[in-house]
C-alpha atoms as a PDB file:
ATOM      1  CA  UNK A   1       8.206   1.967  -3.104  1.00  0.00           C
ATOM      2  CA  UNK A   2       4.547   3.045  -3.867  1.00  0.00           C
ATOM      3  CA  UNK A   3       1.888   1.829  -1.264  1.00  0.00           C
ATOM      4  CA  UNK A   4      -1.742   1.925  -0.512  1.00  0.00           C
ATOM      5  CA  UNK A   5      -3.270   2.380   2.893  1.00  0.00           C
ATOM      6  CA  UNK A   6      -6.385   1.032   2.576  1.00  0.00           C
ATOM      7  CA  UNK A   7      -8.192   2.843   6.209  1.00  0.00           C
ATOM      8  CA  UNK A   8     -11.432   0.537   7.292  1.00  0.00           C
ATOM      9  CA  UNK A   9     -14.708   2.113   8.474  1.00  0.00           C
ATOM     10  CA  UNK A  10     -14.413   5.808   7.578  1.00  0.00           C
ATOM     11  CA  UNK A  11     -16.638   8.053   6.496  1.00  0.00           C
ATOM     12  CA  UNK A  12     -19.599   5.254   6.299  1.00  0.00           C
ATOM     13  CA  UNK A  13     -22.406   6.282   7.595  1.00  0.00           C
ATOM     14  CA  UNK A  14     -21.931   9.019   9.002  1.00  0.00           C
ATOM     15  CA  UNK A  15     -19.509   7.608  11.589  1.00  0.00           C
ATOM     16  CA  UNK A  16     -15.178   8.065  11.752  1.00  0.00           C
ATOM     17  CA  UNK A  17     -15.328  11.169   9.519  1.00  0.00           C
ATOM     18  CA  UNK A  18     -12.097  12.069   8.364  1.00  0.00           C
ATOM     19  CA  UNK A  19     -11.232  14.957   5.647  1.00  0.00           C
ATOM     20  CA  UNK A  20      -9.395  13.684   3.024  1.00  0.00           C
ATOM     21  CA  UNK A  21      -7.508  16.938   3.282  1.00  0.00           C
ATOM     22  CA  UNK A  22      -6.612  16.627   6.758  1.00  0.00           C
ATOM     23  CA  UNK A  23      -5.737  13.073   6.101  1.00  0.00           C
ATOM     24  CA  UNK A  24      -3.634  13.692   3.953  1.00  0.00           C
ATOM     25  CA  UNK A  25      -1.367  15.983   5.806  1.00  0.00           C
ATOM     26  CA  UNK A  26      -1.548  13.604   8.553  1.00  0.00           C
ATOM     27  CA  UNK A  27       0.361  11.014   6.200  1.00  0.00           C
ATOM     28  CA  UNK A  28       2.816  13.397   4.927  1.00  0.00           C
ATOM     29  CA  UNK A  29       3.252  14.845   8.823  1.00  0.00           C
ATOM     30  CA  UNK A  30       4.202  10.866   9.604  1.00  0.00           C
ATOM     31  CA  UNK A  31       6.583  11.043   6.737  1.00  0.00           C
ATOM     32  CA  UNK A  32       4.593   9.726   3.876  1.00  0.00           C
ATOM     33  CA  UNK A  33       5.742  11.226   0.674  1.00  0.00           C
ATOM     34  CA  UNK A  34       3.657  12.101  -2.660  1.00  0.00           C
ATOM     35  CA  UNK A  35       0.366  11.339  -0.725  1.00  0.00           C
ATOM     36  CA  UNK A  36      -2.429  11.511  -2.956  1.00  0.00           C
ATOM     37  CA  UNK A  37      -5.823  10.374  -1.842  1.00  0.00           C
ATOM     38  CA  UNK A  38      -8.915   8.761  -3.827  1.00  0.00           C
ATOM     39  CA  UNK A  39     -12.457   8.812  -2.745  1.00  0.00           C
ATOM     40  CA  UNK A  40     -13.944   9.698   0.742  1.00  0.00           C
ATOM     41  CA  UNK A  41     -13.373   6.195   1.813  1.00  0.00           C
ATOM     42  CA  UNK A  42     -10.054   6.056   3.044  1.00  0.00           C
ATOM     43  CA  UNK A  43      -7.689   4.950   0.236  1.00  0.00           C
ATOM     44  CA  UNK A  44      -4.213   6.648   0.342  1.00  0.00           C
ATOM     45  CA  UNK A  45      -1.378   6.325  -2.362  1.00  0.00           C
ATOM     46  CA  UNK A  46       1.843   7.370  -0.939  1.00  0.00           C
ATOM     47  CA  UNK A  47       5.553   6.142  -1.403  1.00  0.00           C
ATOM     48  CA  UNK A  48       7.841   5.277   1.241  1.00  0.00           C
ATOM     49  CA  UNK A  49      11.324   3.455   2.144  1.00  0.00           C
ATOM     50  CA  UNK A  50      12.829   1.867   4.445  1.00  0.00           C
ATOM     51  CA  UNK A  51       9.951   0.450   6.436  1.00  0.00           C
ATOM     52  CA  UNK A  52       8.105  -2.850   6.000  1.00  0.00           C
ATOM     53  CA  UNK A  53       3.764  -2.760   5.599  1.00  0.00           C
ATOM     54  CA  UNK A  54       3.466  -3.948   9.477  1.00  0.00           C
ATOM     55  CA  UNK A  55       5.880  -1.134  10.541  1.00  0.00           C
ATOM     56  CA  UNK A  56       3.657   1.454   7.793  1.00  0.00           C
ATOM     57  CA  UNK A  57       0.403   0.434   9.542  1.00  0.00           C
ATOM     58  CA  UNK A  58       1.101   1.221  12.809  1.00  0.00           C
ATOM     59  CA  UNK A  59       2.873   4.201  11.971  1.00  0.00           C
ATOM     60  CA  UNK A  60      -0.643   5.588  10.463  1.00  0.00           C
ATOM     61  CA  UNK A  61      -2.313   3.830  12.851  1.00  0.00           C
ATOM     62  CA  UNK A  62      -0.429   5.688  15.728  1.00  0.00           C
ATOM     63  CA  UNK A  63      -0.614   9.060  13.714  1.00  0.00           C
ATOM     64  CA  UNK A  64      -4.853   8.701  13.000  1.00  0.00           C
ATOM     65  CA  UNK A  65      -5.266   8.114  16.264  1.00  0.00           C
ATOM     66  CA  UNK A  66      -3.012  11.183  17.027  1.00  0.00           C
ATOM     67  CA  UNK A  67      -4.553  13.891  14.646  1.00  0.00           C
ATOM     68  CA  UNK A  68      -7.848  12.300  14.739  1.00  0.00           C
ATOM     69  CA  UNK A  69      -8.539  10.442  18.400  1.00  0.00           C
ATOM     70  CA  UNK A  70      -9.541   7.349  16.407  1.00  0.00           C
ATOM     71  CA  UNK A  71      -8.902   3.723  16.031  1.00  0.00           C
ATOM     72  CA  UNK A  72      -8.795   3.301  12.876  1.00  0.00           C
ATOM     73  CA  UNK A  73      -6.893  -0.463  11.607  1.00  0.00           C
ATOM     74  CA  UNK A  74      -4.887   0.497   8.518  1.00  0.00           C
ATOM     75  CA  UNK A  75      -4.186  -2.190   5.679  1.00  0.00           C
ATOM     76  CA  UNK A  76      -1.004  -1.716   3.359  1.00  0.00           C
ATOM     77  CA  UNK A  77      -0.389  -3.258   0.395  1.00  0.00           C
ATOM     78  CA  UNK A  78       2.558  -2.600  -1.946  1.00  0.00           C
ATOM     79  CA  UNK A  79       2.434  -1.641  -5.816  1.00  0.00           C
ATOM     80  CA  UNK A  80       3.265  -5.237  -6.485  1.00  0.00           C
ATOM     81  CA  UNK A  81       0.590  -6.907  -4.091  1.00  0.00           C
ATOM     82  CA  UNK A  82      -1.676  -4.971  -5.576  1.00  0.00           C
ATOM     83  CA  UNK A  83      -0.754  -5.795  -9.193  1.00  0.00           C
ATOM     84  CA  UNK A  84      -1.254  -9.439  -8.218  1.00  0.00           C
ATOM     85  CA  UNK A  85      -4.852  -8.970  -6.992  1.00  0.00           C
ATOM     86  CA  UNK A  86      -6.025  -6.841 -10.025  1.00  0.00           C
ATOM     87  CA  UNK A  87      -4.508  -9.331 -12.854  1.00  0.00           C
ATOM     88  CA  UNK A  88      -6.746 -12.014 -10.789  1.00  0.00           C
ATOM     89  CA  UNK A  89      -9.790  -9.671 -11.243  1.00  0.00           C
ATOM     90  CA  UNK A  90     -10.998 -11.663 -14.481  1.00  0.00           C
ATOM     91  CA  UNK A  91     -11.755  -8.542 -16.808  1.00  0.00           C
ATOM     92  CA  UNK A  92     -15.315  -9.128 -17.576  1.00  0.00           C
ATOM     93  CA  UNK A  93     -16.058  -8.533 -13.668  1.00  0.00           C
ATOM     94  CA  UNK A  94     -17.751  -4.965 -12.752  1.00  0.00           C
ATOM     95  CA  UNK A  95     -19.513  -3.191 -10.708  1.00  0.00           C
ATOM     96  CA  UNK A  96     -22.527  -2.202 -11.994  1.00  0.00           C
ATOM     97  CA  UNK A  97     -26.324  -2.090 -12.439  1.00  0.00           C
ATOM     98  CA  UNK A  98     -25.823  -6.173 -13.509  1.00  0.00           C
ATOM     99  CA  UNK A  99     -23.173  -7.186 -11.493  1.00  0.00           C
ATOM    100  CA  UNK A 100     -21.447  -6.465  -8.138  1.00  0.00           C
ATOM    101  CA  UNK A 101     -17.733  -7.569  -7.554  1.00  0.00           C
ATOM    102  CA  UNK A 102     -15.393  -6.792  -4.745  1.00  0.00           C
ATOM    103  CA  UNK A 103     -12.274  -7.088  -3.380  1.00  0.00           C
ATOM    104  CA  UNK A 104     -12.010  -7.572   0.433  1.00  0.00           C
ATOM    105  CA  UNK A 105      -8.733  -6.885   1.329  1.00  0.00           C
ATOM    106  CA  UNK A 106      -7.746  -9.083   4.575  1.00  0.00           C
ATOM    107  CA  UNK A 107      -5.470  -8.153   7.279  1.00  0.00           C
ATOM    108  CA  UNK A 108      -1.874  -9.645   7.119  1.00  0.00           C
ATOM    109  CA  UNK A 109      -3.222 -12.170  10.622  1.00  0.00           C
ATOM    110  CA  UNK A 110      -5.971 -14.054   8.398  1.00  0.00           C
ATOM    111  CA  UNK A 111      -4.054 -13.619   4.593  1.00  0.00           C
ATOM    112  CA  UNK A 112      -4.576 -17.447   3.757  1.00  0.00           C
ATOM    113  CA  UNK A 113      -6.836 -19.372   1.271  1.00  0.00           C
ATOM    114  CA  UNK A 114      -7.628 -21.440   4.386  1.00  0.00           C
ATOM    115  CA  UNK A 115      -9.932 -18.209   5.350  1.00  0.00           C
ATOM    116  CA  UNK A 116     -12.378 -19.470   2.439  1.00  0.00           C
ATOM    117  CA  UNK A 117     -13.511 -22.115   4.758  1.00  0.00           C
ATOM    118  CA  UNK A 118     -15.000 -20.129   6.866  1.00  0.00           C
ATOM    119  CA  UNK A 119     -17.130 -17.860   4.132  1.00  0.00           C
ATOM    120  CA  UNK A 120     -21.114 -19.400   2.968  1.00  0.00           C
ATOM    121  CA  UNK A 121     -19.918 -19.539  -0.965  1.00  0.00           C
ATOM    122  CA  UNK A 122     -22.902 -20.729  -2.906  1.00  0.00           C
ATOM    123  CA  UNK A 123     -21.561 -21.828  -6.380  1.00  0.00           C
ATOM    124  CA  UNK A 124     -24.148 -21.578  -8.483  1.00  0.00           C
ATOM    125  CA  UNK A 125     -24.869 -17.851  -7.259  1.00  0.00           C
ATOM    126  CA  UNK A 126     -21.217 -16.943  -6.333  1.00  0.00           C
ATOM    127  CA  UNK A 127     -17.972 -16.783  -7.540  1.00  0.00           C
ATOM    128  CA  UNK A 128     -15.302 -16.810  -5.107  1.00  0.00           C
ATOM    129  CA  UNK A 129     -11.212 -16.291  -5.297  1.00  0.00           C
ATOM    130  CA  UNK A 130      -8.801 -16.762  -2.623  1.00  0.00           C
ATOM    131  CA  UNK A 131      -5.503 -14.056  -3.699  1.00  0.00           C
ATOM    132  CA  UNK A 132      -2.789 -12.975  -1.711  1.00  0.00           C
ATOM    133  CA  UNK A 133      -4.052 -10.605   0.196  1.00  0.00           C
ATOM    134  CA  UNK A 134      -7.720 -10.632  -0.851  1.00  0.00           C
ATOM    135  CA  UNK A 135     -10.810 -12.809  -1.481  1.00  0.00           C
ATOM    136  CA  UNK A 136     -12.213 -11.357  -4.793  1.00  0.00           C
ATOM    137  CA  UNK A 137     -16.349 -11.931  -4.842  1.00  0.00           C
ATOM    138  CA  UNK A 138     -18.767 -11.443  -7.526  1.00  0.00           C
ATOM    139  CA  UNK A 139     -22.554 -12.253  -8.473  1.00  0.00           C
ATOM    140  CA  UNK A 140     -25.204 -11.314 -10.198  1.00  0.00           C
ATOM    141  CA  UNK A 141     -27.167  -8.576  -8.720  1.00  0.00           C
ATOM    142  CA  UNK A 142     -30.044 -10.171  -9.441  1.00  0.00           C
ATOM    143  CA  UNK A 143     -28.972 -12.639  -6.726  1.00  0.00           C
ATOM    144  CA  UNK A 144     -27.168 -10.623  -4.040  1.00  0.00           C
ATOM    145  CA  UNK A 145     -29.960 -11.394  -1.876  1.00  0.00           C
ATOM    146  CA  UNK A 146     -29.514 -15.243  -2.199  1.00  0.00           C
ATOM    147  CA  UNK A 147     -25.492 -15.087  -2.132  1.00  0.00           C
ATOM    148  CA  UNK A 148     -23.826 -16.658   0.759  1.00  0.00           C
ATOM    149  CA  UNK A 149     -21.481 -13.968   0.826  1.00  0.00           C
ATOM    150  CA  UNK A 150     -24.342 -11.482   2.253  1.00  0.00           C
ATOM    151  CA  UNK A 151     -23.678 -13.585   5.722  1.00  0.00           C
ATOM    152  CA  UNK A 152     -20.004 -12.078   6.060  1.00  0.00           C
ATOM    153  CA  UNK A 153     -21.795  -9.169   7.501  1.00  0.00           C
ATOM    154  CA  UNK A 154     -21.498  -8.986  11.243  1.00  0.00           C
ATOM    155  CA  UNK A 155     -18.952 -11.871  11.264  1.00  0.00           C
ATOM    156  CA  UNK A 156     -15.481 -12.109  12.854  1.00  0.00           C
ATOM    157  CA  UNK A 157     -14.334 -12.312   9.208  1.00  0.00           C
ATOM    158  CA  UNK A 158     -15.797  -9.295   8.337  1.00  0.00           C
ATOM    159  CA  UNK A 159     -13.949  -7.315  11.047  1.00  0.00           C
ATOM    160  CA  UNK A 160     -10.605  -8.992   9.430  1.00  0.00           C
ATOM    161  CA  UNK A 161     -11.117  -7.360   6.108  1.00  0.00           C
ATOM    162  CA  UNK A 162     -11.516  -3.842   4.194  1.00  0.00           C
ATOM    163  CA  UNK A 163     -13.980  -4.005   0.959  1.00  0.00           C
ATOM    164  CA  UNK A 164     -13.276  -2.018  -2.375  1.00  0.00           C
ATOM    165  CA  UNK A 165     -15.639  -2.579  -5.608  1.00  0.00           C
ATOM    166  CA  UNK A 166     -13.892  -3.839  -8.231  1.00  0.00           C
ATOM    167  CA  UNK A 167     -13.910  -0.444  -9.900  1.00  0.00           C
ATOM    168  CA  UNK A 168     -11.862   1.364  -7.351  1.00  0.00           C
ATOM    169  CA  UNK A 169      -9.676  -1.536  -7.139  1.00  0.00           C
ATOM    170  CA  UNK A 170      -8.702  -0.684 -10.244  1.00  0.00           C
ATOM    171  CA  UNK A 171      -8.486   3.161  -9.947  1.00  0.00           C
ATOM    172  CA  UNK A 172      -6.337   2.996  -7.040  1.00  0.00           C
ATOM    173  CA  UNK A 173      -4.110   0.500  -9.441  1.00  0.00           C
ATOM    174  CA  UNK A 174      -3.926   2.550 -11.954  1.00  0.00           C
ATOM    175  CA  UNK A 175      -3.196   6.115  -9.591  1.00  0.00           C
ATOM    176  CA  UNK A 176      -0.387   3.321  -8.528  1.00  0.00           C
ATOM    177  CA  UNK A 177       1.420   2.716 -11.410  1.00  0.00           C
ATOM    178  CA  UNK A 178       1.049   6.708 -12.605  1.00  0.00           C
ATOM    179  CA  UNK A 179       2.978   7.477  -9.338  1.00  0.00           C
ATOM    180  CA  UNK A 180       5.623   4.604  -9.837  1.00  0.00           C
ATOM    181  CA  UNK A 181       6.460   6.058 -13.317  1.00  0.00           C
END
């Protein structure tokens, strides 16, 4: 099965750096196979069997903290979870000088549409989907600064969640399906 470890809080500002490099033989020395990684961010393709996500994450968890001496939480999703949240990406969404969209991946403990009630969603600014797995988020950039979503910052939410723009969503999709064929 082909997975994605989706690592939260690396390489941001200048805080949790991890090479990619070294990452990546950290995965493959915890028995990942065909690890490939994408971006500085902490997004990891590997395959895998015989283990369920929960028993993946803290696997990598265990094996970060080993190589690295960090805590680092460690979301996996599955080729198929993944499909699921990018055909709910409606396909005029982007990220881009007009428009940012995100996915925020949640952890498995808060993965209900019941987490929506606790997010500011202002509907005439933003648009808003609950998905297995994620909330997907856009708005006009234009009005980022009015968008209730800005107020997930600094929340217990936003400790629950790992955030991808819409464009790597897709990438890391698409570096999916190339390893599953």
């Amino acid at each position: 099965m082909v997975y994605i470890a989706l690592l939260r809080g690396i390489n941001v500002g200048g805080k949790n750096k991890i090479d990619m490099k070294l990452l990546k033989q950290t995965f493959e020395q915890a028995g990942m196979n065909d690890v490939v990684t994408y971006i500085n961010t902490g997004n990891i393709i590997f395959s895998f069997k015989g283990k369920s996500k929960t028993e993946l994450s803290c696997i990598l968890e265990e094996a970060i903290h080993y190589d690295f001496g960090l805590q680092i939480k460690v979301v996996v999703r599955s080729i198929d979870d993944v499909r699921g949240i990018i055909n709910t990406i409606p396909d005029t969404w982007k990220n881009d000088k007009d428009m940012k969209s995100d996915v925020m991946f949640l952890w498995d403990e808060i993965d209900d549409e019941s987490v929506l009630k606790n997010l500011v969603i202002k509907p005439n600014i933003d648009t808003v989907k609950y998905v297995p797995g994620a909330i997907l988020w856009s708005v006009d950039k234009k009005n980022v600064t009015k968008s209730g979503m800005s107020k997930i910052i600094g929340s217990k939410l936003y400790k629950q969640v790992t955030i991808r723009n819409v464009n790597t969503a897709r990438k890391i999709y698409e570096l999916m399906q190339a390893q599953n064929s």
